[in-house]
N, C-alpha and C. Protein backbone atom coordinates (compact mmCIF):
# COMPACT_ATOMS: atom_id res chain seq x y z
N UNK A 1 4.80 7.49 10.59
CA UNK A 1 3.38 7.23 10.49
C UNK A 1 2.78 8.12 9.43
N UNK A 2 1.41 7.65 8.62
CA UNK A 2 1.38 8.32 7.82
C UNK A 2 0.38 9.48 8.23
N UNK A 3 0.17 10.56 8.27
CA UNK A 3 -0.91 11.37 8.88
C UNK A 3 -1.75 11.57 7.64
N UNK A 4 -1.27 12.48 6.84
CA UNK A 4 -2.04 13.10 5.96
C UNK A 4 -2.50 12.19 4.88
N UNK A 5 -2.87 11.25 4.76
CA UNK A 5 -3.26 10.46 3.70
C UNK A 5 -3.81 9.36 4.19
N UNK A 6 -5.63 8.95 4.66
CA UNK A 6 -6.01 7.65 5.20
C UNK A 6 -6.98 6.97 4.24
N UNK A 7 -6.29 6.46 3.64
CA UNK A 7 -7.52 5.64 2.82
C UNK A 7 -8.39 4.75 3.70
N UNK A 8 -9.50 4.38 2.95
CA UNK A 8 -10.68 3.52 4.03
C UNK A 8 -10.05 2.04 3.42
N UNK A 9 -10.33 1.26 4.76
CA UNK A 9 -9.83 -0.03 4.79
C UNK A 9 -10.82 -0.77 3.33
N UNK A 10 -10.06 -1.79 3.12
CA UNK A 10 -11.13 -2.58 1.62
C UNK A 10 -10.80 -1.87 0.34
N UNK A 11 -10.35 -0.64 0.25
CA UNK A 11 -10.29 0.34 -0.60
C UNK A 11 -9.03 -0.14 -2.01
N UNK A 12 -8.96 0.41 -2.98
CA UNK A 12 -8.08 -0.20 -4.02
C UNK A 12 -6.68 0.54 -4.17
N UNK A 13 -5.78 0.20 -3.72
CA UNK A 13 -4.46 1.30 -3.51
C UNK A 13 -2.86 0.69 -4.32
N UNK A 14 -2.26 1.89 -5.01
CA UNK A 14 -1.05 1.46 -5.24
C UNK A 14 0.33 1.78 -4.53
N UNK A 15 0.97 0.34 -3.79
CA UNK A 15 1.87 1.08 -3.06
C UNK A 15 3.54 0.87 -3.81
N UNK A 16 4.50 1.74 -3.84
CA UNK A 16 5.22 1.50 -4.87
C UNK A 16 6.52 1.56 -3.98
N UNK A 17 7.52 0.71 -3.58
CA UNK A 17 8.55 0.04 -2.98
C UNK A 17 9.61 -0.47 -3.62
N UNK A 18 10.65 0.74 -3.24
CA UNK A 18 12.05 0.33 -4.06
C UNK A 18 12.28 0.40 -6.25
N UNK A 19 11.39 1.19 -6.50
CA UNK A 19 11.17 1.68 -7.64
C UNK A 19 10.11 0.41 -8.00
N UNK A 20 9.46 -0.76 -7.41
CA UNK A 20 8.00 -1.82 -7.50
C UNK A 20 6.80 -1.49 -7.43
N UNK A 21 5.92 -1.36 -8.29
CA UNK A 21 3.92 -0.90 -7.98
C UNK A 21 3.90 -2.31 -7.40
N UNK A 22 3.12 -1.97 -6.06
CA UNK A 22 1.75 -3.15 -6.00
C UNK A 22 1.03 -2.96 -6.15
N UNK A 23 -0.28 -3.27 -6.55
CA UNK A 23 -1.65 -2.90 -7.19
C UNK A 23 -2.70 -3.79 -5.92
N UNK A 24 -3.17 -3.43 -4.80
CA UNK A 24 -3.98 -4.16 -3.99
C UNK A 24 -5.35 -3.71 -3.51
N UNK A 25 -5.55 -4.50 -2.47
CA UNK A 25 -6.98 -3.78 -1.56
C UNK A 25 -6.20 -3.64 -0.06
N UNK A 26 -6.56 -2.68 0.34
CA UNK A 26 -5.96 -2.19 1.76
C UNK A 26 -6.24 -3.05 2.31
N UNK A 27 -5.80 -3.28 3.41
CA UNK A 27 -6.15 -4.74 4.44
C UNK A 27 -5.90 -3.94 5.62
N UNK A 28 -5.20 -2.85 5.86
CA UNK A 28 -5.16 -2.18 7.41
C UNK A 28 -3.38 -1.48 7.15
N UNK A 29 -3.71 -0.75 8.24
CA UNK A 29 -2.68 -0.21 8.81
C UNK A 29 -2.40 0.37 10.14
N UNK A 30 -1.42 -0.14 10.99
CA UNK A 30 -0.94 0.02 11.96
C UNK A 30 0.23 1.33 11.76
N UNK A 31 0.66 1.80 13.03
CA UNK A 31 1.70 2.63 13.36
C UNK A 31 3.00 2.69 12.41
N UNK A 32 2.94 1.55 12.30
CA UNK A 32 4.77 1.32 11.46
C UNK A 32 4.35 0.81 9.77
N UNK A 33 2.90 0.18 9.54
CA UNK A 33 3.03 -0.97 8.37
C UNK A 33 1.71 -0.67 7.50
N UNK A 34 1.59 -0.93 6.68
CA UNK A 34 0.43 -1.39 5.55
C UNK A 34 0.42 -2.63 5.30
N UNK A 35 -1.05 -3.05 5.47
CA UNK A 35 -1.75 -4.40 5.33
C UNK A 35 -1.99 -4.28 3.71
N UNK A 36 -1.24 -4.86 2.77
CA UNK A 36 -1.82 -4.96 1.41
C UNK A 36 -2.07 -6.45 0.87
N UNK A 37 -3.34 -6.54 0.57
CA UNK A 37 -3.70 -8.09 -0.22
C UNK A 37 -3.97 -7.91 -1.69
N UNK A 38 -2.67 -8.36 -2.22
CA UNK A 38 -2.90 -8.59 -4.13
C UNK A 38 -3.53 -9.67 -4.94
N UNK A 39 -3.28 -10.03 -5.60
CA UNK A 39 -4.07 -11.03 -6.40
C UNK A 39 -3.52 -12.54 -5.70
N UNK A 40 -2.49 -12.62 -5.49
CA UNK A 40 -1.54 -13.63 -4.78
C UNK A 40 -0.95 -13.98 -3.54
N UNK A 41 -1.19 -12.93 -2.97
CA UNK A 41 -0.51 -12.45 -1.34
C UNK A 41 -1.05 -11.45 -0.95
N UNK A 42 -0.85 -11.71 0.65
CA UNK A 42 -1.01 -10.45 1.48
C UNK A 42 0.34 -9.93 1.73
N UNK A 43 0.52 -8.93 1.78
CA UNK A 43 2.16 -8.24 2.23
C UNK A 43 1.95 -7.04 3.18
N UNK A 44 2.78 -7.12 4.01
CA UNK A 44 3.31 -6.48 4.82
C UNK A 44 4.42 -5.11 5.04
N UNK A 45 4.13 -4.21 4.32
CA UNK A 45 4.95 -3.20 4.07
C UNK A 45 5.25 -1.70 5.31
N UNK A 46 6.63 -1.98 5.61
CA UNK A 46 7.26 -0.90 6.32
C UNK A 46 6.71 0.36 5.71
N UNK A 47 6.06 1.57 6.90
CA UNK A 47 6.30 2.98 6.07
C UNK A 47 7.29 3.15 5.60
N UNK A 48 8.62 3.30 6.32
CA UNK A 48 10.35 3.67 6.05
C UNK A 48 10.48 3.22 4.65
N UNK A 49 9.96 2.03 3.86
CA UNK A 49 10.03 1.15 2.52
C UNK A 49 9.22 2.02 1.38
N UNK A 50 8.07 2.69 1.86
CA UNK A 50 7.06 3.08 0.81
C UNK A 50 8.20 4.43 0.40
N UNK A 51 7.97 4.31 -1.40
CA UNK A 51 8.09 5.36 -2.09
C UNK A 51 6.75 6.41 -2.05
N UNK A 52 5.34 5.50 -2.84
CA UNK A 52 4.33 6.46 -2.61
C UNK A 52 3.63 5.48 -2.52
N UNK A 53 2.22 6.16 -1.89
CA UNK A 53 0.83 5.13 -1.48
C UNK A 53 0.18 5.95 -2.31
N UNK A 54 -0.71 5.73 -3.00
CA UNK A 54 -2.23 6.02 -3.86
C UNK A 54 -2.95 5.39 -3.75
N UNK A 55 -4.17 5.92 -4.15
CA UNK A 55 -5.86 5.49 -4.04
C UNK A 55 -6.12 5.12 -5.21
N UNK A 56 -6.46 4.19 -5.39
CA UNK A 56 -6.92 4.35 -7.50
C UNK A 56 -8.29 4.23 -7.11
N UNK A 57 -8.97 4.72 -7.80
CA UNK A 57 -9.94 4.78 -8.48
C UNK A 57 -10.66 3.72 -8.84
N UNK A 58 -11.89 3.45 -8.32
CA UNK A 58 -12.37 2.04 -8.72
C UNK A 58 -13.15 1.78 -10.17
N UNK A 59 -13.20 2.83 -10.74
CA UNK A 59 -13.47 2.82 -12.47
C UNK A 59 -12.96 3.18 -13.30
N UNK A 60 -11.89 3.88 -13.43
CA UNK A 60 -11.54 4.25 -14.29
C UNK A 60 -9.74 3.43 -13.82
N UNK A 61 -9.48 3.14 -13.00
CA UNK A 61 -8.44 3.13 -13.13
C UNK A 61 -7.25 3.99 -12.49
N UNK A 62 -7.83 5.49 -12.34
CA UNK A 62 -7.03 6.24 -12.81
C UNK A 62 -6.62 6.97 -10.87
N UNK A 63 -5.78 7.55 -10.69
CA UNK A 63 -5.33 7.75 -9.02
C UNK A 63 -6.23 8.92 -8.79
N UNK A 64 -6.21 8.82 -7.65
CA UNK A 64 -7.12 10.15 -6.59
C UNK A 64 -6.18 10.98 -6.08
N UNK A 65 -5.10 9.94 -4.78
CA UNK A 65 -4.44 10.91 -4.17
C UNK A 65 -3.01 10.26 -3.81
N UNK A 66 -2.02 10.41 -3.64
CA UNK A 66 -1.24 10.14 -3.35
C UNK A 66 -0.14 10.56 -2.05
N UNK A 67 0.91 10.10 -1.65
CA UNK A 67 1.77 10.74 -0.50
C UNK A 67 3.48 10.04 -1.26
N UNK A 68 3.86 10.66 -0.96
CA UNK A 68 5.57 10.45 -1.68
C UNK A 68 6.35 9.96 -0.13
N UNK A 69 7.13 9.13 0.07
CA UNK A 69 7.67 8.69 1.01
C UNK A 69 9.49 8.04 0.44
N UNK A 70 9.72 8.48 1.62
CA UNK A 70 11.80 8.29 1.22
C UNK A 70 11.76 6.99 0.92
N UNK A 71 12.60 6.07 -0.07
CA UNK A 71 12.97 5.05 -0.76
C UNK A 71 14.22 4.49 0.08
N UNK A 72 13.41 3.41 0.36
CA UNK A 72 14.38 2.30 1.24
C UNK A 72 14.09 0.93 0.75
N UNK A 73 14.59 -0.07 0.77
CA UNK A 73 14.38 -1.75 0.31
C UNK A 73 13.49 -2.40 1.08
N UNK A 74 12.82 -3.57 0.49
CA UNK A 74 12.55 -4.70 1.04
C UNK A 74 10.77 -4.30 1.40
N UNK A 75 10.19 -5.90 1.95
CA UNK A 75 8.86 -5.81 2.11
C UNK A 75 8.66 -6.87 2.59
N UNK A 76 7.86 -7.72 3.00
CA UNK A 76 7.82 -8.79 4.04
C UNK A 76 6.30 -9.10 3.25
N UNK A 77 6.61 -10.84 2.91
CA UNK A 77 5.35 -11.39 2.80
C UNK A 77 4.82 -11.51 3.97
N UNK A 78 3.67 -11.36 3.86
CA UNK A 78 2.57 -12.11 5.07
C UNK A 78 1.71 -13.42 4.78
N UNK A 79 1.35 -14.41 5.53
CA UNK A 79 0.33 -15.85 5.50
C UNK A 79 -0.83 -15.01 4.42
N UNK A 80 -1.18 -15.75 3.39
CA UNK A 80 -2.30 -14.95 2.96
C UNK A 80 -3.87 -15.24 3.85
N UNK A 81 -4.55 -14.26 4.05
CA UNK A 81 -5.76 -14.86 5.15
C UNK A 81 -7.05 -15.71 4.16
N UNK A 82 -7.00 -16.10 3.45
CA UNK A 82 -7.87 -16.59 2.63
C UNK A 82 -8.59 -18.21 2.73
């Protein structure tokens, strides 16, 4: 679980999986997962999977904060809710 790092839900975050950026808006997070919705999909990402989660910055672009997490495979689409 992630403790030290809670971004606010809606918020603009990069989560990076198996050496992959996703570039999304938070959609939630539960005990085990991150809710991420990209331009194309919502996905479903294992903590155990995340390399790092970041906050970007909604003007410039540029990251706030980050958390580094052990490198494992894979990610699970989700139905997009749209």
């Amino acid at each position: 679980m992630i403790t030290s790092f809670k971004p606010k839900i809606g918020s603009q975050v990069e989560v990076r999986v198996n050496g992959v950026s996703y570039q999304g808006e938070l959609r939630g997070m539960s005990e085990t997962e991150v809710y991420l919705k990209t331009k194309l999909k919502t996905w479903v990402i294992p903590y155990q999977n995340i390399q790092s989660f970041r906050a970007v910055s909604s003007g410039a672009g540029s990251l706030r904060s980050s958390l580094s997490m052990p490198a494992t495979p894979d990610i699970t689409e989700s139905e997009d809710e749209t």
